[in-house]
PDB file of N, CA and C in Angstrom:
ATOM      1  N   UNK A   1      25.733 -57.682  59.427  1.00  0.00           N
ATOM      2  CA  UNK A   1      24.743 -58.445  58.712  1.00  0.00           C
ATOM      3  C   UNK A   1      23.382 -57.803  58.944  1.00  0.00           C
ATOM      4  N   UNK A   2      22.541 -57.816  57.663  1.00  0.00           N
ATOM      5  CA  UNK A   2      21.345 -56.951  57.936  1.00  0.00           C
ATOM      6  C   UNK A   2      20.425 -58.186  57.811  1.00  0.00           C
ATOM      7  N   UNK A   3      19.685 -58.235  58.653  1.00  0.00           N
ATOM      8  CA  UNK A   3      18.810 -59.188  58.090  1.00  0.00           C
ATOM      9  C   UNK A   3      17.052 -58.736  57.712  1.00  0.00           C
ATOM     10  N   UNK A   4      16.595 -59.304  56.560  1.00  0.00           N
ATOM     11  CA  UNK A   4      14.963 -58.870  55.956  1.00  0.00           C
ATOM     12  C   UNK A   4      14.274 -60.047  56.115  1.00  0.00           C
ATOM     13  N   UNK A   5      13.087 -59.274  55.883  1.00  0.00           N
ATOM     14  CA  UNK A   5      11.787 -60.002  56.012  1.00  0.00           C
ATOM     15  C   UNK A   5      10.948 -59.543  56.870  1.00  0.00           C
ATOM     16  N   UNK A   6      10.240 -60.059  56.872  1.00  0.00           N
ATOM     17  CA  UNK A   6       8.444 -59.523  57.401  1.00  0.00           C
ATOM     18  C   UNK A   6       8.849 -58.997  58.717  1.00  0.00           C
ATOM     19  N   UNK A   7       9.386 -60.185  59.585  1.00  0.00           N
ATOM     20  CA  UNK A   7       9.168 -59.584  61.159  1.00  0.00           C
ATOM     21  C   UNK A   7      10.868 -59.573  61.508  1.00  0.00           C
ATOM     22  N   UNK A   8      11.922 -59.112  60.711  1.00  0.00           N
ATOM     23  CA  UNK A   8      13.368 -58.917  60.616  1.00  0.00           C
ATOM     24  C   UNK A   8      13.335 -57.643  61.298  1.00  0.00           C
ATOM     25  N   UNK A   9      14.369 -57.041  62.688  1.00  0.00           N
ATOM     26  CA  UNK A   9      14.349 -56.311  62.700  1.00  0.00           C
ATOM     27  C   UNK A   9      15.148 -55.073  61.981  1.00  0.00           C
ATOM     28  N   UNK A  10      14.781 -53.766  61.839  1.00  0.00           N
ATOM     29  CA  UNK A  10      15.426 -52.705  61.167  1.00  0.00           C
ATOM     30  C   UNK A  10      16.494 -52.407  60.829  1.00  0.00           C
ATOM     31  N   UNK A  11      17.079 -52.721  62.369  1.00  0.00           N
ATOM     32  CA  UNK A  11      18.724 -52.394  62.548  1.00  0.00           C
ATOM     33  C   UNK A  11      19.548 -53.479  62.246  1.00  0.00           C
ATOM     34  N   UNK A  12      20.685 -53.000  62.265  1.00  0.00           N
ATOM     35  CA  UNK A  12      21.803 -54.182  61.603  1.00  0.00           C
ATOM     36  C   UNK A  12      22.327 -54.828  62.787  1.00  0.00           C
ATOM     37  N   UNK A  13      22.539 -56.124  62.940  1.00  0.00           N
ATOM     38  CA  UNK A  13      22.502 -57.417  63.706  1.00  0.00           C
ATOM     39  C   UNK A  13      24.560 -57.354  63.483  1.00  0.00           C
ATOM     40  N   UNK A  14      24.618 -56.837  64.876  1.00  0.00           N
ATOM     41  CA  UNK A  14      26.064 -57.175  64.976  1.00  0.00           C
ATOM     42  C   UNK A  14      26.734 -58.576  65.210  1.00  0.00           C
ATOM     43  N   UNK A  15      27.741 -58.706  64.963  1.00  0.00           N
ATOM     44  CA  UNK A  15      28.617 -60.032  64.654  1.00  0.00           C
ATOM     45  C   UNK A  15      29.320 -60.188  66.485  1.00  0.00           C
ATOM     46  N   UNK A  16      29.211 -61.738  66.665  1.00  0.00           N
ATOM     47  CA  UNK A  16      29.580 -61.576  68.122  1.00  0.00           C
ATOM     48  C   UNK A  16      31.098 -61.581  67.798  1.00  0.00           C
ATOM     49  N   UNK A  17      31.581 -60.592  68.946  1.00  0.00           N
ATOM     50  CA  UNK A  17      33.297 -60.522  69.049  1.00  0.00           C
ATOM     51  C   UNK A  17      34.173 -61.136  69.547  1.00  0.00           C
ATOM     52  N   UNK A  18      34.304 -62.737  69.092  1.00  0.00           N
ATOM     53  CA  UNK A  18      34.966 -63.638  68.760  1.00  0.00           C
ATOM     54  C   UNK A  18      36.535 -63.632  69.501  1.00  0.00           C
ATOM     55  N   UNK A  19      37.073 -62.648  68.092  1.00  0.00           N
ATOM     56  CA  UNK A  19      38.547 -61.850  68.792  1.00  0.00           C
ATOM     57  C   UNK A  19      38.768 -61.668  70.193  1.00  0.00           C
ATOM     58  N   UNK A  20      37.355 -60.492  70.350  1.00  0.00           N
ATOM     59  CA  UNK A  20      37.985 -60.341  71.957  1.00  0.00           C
ATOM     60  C   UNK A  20      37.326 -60.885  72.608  1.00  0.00           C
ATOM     61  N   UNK A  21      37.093 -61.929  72.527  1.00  0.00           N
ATOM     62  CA  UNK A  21      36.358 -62.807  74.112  1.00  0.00           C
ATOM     63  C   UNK A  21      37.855 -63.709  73.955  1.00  0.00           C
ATOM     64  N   UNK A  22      38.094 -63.889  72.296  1.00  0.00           N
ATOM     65  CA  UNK A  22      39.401 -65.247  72.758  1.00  0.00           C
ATOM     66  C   UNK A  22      40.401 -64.323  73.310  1.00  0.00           C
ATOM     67  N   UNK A  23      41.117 -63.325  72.921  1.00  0.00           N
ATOM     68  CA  UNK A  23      41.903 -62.271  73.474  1.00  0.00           C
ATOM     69  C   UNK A  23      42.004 -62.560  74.959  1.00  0.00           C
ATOM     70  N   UNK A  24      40.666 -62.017  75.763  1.00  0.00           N
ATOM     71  CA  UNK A  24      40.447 -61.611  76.927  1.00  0.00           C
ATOM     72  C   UNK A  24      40.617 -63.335  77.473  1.00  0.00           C
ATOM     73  N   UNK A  25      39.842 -64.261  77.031  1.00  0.00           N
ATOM     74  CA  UNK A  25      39.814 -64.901  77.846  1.00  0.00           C
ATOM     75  C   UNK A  25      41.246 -66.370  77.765  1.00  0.00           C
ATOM     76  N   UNK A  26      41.853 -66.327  76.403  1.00  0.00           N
ATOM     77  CA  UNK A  26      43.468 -66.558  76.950  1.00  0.00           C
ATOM     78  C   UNK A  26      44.385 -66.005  77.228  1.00  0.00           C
ATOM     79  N   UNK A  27      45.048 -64.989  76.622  1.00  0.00           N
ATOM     80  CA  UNK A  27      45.446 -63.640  76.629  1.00  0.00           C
ATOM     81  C   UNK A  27      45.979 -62.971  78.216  1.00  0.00           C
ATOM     82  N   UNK A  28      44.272 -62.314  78.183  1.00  0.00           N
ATOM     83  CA  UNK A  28      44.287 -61.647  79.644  1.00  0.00           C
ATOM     84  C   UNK A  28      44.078 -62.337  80.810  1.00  0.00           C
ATOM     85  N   UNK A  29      43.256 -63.159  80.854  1.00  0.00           N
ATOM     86  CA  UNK A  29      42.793 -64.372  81.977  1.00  0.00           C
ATOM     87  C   UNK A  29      43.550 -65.363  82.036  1.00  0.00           C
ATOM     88  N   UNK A  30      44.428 -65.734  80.890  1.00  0.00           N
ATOM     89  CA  UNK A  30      45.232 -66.666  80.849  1.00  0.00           C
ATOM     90  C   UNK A  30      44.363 -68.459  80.894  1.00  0.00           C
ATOM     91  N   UNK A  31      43.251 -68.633  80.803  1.00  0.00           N
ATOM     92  CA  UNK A  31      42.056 -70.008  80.943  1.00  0.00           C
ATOM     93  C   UNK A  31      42.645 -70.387  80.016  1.00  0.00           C
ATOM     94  N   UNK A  32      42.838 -71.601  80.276  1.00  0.00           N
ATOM     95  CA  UNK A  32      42.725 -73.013  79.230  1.00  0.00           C
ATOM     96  C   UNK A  32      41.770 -72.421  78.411  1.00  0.00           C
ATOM     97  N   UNK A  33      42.085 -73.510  77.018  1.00  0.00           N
ATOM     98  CA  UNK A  33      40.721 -73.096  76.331  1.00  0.00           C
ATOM     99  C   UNK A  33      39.661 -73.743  76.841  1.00  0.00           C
ATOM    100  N   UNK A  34      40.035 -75.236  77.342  1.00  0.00           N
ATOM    101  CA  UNK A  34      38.637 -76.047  77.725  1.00  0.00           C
ATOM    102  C   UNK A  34      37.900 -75.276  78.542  1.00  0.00           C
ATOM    103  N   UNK A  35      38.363 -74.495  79.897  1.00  0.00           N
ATOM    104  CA  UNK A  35      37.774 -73.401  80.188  1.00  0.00           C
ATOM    105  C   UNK A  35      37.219 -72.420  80.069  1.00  0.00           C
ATOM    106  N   UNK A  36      38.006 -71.702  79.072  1.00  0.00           N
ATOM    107  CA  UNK A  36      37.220 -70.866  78.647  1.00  0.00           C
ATOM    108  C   UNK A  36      35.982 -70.824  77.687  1.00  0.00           C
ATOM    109  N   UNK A  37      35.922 -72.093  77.034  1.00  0.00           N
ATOM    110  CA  UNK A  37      34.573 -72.974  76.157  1.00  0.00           C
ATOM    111  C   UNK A  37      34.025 -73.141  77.016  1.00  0.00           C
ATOM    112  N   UNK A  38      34.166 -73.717  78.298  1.00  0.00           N
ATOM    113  CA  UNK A  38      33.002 -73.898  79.183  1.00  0.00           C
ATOM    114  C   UNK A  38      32.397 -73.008  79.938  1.00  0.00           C
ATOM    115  N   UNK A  39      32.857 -71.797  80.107  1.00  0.00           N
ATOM    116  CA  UNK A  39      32.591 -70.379  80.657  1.00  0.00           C
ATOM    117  C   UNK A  39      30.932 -69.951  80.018  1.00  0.00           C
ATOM    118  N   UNK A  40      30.330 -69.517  80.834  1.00  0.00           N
ATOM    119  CA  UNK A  40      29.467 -68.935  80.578  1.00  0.00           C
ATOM    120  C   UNK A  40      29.220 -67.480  80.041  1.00  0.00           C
ATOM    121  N   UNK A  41      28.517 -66.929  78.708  1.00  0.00           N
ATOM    122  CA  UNK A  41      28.929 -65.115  78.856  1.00  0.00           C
ATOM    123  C   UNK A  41      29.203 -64.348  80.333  1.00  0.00           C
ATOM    124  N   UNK A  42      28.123 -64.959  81.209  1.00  0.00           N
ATOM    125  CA  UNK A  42      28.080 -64.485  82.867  1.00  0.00           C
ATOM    126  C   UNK A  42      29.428 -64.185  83.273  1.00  0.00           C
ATOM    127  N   UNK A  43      29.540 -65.745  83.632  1.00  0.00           N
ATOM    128  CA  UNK A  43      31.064 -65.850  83.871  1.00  0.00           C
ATOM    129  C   UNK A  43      32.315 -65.162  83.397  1.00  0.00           C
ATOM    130  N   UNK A  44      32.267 -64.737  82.132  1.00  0.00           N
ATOM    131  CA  UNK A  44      33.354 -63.832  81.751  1.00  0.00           C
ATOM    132  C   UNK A  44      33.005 -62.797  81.637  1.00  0.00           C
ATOM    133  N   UNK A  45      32.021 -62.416  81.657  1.00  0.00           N
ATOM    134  CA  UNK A  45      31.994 -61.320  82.421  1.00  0.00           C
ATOM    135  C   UNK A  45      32.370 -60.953  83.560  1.00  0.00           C
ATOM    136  N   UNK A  46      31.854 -61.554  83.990  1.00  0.00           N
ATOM    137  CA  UNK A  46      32.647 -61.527  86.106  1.00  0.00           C
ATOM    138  C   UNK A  46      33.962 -61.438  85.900  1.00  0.00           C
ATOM    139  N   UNK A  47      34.402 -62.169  85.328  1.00  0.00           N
ATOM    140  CA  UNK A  47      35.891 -62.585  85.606  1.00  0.00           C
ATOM    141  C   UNK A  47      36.723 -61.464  84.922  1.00  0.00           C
ATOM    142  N   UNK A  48      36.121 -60.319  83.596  1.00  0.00           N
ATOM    143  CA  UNK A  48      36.903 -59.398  83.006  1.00  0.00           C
ATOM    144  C   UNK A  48      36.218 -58.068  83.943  1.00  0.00           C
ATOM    145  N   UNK A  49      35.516 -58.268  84.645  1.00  0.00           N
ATOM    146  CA  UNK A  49      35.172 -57.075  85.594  1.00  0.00           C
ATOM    147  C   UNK A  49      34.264 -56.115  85.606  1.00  0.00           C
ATOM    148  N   UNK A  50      33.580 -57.175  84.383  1.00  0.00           N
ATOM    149  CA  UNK A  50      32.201 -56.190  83.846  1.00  0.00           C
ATOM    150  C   UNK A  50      31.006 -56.162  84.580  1.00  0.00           C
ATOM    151  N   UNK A  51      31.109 -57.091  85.920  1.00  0.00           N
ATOM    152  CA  UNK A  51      29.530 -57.517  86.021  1.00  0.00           C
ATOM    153  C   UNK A  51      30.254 -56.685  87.828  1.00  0.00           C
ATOM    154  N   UNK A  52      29.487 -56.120  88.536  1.00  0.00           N
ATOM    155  CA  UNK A  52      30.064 -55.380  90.194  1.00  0.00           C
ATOM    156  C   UNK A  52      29.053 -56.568  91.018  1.00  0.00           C
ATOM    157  N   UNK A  53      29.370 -56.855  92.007  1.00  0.00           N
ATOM    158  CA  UNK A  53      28.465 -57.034  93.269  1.00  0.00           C
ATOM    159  C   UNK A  53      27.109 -56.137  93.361  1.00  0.00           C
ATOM    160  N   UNK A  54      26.520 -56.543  93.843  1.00  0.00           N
ATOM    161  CA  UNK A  54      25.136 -55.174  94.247  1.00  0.00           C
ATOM    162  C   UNK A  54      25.095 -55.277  95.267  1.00  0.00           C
ATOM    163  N   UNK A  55      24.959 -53.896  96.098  1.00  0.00           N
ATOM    164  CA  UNK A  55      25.604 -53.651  96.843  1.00  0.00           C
ATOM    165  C   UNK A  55      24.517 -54.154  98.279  1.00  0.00           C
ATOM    166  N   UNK A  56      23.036 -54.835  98.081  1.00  0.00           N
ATOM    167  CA  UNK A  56      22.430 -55.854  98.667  1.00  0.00           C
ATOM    168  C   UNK A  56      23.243 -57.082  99.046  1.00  0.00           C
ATOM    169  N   UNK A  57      24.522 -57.750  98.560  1.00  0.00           N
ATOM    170  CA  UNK A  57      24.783 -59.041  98.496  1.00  0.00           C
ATOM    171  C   UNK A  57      24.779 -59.453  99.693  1.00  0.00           C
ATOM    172  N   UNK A  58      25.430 -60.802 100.269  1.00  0.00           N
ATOM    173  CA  UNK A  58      25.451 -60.846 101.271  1.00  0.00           C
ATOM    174  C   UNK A  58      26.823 -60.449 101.881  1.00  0.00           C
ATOM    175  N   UNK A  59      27.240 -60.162 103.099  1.00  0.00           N
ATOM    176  CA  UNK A  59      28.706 -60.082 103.251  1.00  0.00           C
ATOM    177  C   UNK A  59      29.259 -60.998 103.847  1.00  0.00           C
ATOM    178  N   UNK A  60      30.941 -61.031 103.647  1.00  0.00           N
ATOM    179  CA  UNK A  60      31.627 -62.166 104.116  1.00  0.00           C
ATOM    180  C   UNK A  60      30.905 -63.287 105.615  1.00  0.00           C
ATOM    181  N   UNK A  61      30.930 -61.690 106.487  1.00  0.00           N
ATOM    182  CA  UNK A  61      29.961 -62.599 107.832  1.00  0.00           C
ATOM    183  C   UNK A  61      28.720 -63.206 107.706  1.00  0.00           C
ATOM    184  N   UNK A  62      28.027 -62.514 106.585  1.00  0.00           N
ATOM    185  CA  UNK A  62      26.880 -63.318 106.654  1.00  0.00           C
ATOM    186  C   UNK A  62      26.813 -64.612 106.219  1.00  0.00           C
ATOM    187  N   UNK A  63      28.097 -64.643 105.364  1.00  0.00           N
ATOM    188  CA  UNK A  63      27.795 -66.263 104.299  1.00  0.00           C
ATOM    189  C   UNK A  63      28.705 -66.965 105.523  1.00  0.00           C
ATOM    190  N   UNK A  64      29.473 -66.521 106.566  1.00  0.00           N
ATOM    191  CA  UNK A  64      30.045 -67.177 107.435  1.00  0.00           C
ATOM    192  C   UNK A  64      29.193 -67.967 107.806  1.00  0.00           C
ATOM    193  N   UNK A  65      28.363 -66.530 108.626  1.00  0.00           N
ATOM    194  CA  UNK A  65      26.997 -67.647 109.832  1.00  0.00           C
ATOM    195  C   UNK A  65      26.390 -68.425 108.845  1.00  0.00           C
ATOM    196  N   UNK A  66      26.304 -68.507 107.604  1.00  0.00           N
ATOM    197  CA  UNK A  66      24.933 -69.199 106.701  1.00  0.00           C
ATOM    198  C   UNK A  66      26.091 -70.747 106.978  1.00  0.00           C
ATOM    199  N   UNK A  67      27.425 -70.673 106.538  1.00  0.00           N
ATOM    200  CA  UNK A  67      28.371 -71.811 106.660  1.00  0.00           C
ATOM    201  C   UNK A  67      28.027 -72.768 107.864  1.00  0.00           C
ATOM    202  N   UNK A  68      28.629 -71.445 108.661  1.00  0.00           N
ATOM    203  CA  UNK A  68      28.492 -72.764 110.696  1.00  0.00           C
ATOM    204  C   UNK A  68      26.840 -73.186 110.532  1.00  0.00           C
ATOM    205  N   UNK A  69      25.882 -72.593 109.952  1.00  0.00           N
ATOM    206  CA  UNK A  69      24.724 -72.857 110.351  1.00  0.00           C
ATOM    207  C   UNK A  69      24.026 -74.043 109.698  1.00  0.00           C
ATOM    208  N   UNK A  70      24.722 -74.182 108.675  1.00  0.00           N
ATOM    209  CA  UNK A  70      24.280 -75.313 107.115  1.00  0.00           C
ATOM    210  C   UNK A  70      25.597 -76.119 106.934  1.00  0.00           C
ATOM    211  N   UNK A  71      26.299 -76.552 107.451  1.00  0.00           N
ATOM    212  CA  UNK A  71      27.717 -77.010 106.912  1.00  0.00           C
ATOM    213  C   UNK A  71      26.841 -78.559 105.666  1.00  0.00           C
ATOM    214  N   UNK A  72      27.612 -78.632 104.721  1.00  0.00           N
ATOM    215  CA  UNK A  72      27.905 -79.877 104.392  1.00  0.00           C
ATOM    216  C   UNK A  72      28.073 -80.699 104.554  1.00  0.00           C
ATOM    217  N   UNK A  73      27.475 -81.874 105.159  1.00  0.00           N
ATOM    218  CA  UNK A  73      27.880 -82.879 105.402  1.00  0.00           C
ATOM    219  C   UNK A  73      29.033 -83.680 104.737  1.00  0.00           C
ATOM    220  N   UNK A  74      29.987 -83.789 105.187  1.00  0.00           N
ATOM    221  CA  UNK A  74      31.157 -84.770 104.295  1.00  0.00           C
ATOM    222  C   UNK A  74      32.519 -83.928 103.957  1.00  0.00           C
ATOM    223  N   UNK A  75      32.046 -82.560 103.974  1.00  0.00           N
ATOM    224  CA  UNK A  75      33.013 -81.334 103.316  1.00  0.00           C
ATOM    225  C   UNK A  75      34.026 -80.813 104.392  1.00  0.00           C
ATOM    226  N   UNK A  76      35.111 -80.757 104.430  1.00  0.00           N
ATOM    227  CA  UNK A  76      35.901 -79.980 105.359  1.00  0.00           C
ATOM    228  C   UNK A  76      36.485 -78.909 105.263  1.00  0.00           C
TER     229      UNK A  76
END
């Protein structure tokens, strides 16, 4: 789809890919649909392997100590 007018931009305005998000996300991921409607682009991204960690994150031990140090009250 091209779209015109005054402040339209130049290039042609691709169509979102429908197919393969439903593909990927019953298909390959196997999600409910209610799930996968409620998914965020983020989220499926993560989940098809597009999005990596950076390599700043925190690591397993650290979110440990953040756990013993902050627990939840109520949570086991």
């Amino acid at each position: 789809m091209i779209l015109t007018g005054r402040h339209a931009p130049e290039t042609p305005v691709s169509a979102f890919p429908w197919d393969a998000v439903l593909a990927l996300g019953l298909s390959t991921l196997r999600w409910r649909p209610r799930d996968l409607w409620a998914a965020t682009p983020c989220e499926l991204a993560a989940a098809a392997g597009l999005i990596r960690p950076s390599p700043d994150a925190p690591s397993r031990a650290d979110l440990d100590r953040l756990l013993a140090a902050h627990p939840d009250p109520g949570v086991l």
